[in-house]
PDB file of N, CA and C in Angstrom:
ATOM      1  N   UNK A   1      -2.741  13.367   1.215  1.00  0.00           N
ATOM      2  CA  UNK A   1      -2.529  12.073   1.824  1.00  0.00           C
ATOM      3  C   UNK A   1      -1.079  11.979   2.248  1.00  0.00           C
ATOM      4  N   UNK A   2      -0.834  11.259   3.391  1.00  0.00           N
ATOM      5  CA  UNK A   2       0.572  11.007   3.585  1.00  0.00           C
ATOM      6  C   UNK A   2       1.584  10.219   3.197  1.00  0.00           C
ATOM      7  N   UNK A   3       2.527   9.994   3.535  1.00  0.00           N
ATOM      8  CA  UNK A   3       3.254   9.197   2.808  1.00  0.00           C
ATOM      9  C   UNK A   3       2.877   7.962   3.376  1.00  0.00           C
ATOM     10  N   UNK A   4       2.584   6.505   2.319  1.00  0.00           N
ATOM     11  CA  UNK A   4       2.310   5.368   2.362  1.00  0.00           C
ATOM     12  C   UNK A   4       3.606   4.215   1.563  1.00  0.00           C
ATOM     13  N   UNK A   5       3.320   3.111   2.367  1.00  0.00           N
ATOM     14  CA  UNK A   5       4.459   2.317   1.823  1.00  0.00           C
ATOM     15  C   UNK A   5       3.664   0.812   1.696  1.00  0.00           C
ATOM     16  N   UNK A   6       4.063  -0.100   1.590  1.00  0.00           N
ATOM     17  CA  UNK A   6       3.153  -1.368   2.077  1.00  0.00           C
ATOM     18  C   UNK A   6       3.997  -2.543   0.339  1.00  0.00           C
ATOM     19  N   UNK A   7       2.963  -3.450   0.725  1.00  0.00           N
ATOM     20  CA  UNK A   7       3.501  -4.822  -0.064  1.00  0.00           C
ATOM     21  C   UNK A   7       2.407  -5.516  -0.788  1.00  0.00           C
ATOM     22  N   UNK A   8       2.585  -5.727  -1.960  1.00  0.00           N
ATOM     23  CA  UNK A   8       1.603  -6.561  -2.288  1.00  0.00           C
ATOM     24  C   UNK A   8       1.987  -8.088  -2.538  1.00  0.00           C
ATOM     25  N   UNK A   9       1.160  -8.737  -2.077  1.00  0.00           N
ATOM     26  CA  UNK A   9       1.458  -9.994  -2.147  1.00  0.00           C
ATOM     27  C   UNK A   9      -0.228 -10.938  -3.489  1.00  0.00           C
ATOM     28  N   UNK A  10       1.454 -11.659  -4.571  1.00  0.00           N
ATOM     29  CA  UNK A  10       0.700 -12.114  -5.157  1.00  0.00           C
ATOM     30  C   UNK A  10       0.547 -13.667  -5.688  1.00  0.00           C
ATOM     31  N   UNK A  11      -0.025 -14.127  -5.574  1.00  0.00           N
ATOM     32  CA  UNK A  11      -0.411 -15.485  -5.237  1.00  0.00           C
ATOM     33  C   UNK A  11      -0.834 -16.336  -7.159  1.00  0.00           C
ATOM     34  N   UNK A  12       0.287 -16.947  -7.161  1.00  0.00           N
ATOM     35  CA  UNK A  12       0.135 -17.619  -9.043  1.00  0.00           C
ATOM     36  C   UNK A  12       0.097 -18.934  -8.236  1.00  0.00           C
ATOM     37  N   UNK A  13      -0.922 -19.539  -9.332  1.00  0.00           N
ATOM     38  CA  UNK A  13      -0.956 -21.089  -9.181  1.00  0.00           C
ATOM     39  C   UNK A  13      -0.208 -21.346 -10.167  1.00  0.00           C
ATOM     40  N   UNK A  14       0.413 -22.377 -10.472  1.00  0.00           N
ATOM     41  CA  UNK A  14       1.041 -23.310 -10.930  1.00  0.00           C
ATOM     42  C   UNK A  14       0.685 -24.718 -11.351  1.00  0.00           C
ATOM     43  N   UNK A  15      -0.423 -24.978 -11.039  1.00  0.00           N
ATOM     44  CA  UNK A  15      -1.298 -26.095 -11.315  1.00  0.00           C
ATOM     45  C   UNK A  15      -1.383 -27.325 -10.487  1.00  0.00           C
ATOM     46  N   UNK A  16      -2.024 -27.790 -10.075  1.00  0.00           N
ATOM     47  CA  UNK A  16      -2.283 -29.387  -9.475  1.00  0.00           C
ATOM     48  C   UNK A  16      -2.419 -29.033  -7.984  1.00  0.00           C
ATOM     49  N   UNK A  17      -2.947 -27.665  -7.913  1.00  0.00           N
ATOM     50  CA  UNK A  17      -2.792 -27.480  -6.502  1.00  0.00           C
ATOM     51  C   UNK A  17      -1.189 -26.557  -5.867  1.00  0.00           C
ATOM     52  N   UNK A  18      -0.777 -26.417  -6.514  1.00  0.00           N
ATOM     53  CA  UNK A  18       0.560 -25.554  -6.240  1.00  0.00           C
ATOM     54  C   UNK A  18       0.246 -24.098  -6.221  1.00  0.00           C
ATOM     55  N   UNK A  19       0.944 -22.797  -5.258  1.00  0.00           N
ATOM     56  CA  UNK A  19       0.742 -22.399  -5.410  1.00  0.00           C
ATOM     57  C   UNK A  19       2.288 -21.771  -4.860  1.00  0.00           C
ATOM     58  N   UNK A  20       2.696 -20.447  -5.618  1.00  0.00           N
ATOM     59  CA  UNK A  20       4.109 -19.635  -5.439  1.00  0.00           C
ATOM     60  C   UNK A  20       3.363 -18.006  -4.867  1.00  0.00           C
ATOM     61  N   UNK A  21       3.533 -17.678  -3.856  1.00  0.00           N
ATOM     62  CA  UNK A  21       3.093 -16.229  -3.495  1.00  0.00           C
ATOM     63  C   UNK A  21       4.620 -15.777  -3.671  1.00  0.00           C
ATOM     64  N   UNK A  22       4.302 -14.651  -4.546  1.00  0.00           N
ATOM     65  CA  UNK A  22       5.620 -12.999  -4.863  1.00  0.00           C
ATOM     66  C   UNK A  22       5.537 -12.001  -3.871  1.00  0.00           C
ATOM     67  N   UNK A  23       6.222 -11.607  -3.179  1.00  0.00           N
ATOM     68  CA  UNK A  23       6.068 -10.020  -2.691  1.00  0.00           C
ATOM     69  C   UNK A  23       6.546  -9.037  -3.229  1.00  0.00           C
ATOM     70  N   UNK A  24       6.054  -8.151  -3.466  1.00  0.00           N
ATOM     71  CA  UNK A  24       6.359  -6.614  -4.097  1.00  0.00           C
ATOM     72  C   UNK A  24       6.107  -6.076  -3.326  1.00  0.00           C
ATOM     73  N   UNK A  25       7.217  -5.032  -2.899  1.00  0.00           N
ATOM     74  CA  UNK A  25       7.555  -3.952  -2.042  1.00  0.00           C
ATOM     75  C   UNK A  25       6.805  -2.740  -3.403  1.00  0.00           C
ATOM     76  N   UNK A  26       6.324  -1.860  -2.782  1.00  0.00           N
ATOM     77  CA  UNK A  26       5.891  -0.448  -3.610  1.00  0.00           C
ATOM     78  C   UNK A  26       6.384   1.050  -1.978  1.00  0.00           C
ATOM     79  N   UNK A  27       6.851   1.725  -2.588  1.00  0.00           N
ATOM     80  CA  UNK A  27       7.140   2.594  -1.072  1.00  0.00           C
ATOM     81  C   UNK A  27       5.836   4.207  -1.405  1.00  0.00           C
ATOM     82  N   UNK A  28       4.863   4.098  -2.869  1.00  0.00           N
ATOM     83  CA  UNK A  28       4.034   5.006  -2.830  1.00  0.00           C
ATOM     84  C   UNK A  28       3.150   4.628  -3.721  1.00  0.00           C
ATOM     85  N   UNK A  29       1.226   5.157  -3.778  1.00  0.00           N
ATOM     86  CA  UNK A  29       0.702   4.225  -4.571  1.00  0.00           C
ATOM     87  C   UNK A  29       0.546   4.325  -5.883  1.00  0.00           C
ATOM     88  N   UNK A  30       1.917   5.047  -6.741  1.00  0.00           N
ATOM     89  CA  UNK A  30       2.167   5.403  -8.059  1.00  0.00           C
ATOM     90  C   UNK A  30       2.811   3.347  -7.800  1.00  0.00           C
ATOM     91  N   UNK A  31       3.479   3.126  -7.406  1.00  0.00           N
ATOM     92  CA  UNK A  31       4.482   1.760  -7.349  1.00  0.00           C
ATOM     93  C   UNK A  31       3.653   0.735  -7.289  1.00  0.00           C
ATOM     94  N   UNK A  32       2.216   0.866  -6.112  1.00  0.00           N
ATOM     95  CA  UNK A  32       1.634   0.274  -5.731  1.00  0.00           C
ATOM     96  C   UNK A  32       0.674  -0.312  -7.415  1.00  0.00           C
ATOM     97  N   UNK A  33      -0.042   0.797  -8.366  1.00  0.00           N
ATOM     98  CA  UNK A  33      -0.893   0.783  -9.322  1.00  0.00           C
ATOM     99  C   UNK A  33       0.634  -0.391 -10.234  1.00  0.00           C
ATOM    100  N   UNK A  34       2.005   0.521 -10.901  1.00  0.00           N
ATOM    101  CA  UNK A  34       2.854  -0.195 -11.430  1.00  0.00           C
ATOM    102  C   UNK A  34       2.951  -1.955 -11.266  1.00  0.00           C
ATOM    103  N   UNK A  35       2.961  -1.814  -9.612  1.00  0.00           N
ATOM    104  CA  UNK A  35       3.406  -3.424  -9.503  1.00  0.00           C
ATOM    105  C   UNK A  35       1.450  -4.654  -9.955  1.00  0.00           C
ATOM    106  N   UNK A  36       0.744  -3.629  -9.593  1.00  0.00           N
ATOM    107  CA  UNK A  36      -0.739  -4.416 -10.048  1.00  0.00           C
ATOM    108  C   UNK A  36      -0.818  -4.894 -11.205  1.00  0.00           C
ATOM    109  N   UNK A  37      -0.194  -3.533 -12.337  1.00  0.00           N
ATOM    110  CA  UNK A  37      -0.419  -3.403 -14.251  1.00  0.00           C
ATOM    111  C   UNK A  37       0.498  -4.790 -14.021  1.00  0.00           C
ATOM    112  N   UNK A  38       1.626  -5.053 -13.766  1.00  0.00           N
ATOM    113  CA  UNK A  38       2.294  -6.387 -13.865  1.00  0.00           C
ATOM    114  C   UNK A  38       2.072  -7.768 -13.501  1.00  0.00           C
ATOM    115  N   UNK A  39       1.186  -8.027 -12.563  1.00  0.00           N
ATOM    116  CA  UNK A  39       1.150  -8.749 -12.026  1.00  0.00           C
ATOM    117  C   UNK A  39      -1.059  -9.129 -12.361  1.00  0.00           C
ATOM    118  N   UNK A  40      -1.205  -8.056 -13.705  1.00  0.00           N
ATOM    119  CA  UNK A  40      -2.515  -8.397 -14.266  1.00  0.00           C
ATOM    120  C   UNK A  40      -2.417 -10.144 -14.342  1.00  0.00           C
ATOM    121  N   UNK A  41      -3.815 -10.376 -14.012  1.00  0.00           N
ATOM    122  CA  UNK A  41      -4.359 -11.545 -14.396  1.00  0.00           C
ATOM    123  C   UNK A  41      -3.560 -12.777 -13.156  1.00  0.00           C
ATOM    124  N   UNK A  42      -3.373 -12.061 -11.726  1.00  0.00           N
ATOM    125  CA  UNK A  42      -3.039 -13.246 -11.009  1.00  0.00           C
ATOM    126  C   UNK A  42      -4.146 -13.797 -10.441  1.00  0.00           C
ATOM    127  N   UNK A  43      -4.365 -14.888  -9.761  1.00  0.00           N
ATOM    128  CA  UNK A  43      -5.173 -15.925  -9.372  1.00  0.00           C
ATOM    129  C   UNK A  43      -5.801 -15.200  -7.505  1.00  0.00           C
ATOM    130  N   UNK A  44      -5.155 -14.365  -7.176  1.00  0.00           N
ATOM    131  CA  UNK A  44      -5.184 -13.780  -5.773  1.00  0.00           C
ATOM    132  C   UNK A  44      -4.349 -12.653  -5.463  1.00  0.00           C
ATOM    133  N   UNK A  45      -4.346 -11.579  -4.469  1.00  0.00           N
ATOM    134  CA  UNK A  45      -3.757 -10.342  -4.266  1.00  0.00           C
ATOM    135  C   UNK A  45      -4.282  -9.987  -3.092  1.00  0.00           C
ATOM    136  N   UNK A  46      -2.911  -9.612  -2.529  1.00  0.00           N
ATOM    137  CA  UNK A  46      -3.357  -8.821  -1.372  1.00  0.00           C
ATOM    138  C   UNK A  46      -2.275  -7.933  -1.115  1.00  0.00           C
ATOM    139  N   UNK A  47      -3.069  -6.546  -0.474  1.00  0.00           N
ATOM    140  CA  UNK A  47      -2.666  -5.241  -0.730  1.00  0.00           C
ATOM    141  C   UNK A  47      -2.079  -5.427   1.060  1.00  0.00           C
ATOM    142  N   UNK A  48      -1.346  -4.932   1.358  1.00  0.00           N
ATOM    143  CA  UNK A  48      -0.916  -4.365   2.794  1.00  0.00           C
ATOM    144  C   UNK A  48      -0.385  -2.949   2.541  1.00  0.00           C
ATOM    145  N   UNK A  49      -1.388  -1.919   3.226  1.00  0.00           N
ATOM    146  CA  UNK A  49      -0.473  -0.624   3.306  1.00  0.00           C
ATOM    147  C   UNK A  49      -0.009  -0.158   4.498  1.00  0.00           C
ATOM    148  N   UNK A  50       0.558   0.456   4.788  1.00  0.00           N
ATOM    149  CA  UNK A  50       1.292   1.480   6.239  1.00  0.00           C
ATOM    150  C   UNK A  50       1.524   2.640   5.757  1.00  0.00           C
ATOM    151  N   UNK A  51       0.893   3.528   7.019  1.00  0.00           N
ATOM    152  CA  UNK A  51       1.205   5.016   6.872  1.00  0.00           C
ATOM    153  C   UNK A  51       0.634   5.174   7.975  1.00  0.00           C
ATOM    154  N   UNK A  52       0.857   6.614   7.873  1.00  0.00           N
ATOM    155  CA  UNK A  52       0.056   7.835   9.365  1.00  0.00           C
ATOM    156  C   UNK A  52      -1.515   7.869   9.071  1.00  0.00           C
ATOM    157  N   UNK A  53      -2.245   7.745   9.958  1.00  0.00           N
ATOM    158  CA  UNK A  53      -3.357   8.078  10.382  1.00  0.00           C
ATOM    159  C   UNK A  53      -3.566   8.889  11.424  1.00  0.00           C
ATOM    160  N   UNK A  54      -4.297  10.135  11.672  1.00  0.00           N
ATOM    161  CA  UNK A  54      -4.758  10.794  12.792  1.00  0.00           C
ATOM    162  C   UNK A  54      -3.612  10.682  13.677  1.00  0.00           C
ATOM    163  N   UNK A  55      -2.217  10.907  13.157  1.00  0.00           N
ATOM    164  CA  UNK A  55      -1.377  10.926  14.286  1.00  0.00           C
ATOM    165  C   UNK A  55      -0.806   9.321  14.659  1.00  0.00           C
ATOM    166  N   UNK A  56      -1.537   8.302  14.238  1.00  0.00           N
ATOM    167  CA  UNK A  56      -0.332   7.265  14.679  1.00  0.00           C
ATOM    168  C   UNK A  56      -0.532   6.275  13.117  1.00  0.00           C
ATOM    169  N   UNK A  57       0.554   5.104  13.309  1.00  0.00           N
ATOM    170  CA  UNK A  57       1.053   4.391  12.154  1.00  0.00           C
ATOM    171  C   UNK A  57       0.351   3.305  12.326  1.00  0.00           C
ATOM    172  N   UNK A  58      -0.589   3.230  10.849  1.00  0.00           N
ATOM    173  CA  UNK A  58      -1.681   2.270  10.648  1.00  0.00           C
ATOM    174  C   UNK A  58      -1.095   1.046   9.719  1.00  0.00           C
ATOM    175  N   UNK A  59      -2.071   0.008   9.499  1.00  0.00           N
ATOM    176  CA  UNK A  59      -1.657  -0.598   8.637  1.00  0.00           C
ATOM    177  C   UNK A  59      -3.169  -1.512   8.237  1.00  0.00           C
ATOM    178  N   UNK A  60      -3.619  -1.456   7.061  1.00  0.00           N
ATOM    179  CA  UNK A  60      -4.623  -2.178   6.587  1.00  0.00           C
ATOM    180  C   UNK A  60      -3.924  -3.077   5.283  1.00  0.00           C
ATOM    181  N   UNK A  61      -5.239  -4.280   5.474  1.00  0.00           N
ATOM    182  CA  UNK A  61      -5.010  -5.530   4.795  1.00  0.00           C
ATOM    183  C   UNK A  61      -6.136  -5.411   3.549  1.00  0.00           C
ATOM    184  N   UNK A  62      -5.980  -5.792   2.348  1.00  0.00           N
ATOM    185  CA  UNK A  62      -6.939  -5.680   1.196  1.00  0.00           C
ATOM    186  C   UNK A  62      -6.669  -7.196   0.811  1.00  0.00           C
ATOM    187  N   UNK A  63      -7.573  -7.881   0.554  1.00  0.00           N
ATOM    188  CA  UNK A  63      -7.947  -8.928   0.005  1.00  0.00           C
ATOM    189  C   UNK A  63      -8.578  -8.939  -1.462  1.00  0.00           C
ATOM    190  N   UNK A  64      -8.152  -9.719  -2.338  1.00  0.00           N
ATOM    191  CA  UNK A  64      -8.546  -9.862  -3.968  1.00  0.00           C
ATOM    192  C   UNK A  64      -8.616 -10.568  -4.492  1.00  0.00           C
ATOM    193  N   UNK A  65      -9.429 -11.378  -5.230  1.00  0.00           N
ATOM    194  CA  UNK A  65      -9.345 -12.158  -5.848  1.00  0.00           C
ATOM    195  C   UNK A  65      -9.004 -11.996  -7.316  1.00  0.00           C
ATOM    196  N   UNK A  66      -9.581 -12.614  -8.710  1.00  0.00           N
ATOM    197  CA  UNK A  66      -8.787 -12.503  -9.549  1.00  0.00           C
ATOM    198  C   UNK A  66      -9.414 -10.797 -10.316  1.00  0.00           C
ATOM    199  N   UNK A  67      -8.264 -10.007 -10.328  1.00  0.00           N
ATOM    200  CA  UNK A  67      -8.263  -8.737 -10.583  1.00  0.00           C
ATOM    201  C   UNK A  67      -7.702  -8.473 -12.223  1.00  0.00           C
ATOM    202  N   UNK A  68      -8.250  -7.486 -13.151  1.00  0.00           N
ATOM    203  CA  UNK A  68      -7.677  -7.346 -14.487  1.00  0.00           C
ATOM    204  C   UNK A  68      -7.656  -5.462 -13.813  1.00  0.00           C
ATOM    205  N   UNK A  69      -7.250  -4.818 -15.754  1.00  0.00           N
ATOM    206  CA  UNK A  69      -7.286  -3.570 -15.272  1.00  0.00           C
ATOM    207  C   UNK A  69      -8.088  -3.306 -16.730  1.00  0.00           C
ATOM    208  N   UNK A  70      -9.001  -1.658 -16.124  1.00  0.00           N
ATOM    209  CA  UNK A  70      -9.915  -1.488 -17.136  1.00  0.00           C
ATOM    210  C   UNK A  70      -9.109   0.053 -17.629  1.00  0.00           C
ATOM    211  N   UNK A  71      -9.255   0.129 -18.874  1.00  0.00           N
ATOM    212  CA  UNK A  71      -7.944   1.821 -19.664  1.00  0.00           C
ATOM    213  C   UNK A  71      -8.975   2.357 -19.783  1.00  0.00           C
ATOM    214  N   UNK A  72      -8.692   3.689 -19.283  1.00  0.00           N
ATOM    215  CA  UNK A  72      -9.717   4.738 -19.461  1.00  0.00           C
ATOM    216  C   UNK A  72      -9.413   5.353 -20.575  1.00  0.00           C
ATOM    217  N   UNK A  73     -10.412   6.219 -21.388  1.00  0.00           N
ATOM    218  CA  UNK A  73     -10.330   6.052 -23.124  1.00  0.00           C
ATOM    219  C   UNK A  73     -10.447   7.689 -22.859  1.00  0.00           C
TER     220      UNK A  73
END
């Protein structure tokens, strides 16, 4: 795979209707998994990556709702 960079954006409520979105920069998806384990148990997530595809520079959008993480044993 090539080199990938992208942002996750994560979305905490705050209550009564408030809501604070974080961005996290990750520049590979070792950073990308890191910034998720931290940001366990938010209310919304969304993944943006960029990289090369077939020769030109892509960029896809991931949408999430509330996400945990499962440890492999």
């Amino acid at each position: 795979m090539g080199q990938v960079e992208g942002t996750l954006f994560v979305a905490h409520a705050l209550g009564k209707g408030a809501v604070r979105e974080e961005q996290v920069r990750f520049a590979d998806l070792q950073g990308l998994l890191d910034a998720c384990v931290a940001h366990e148990g938010a209310a919304f997530v969304r993944v943006e990556v960029r990289g090369p595809s077939e020769g030109e520079r892509r960029r896809l959008v991931l949408d999430f709702g509330h996400f945990g993480r499962e440890d492999e044993e």
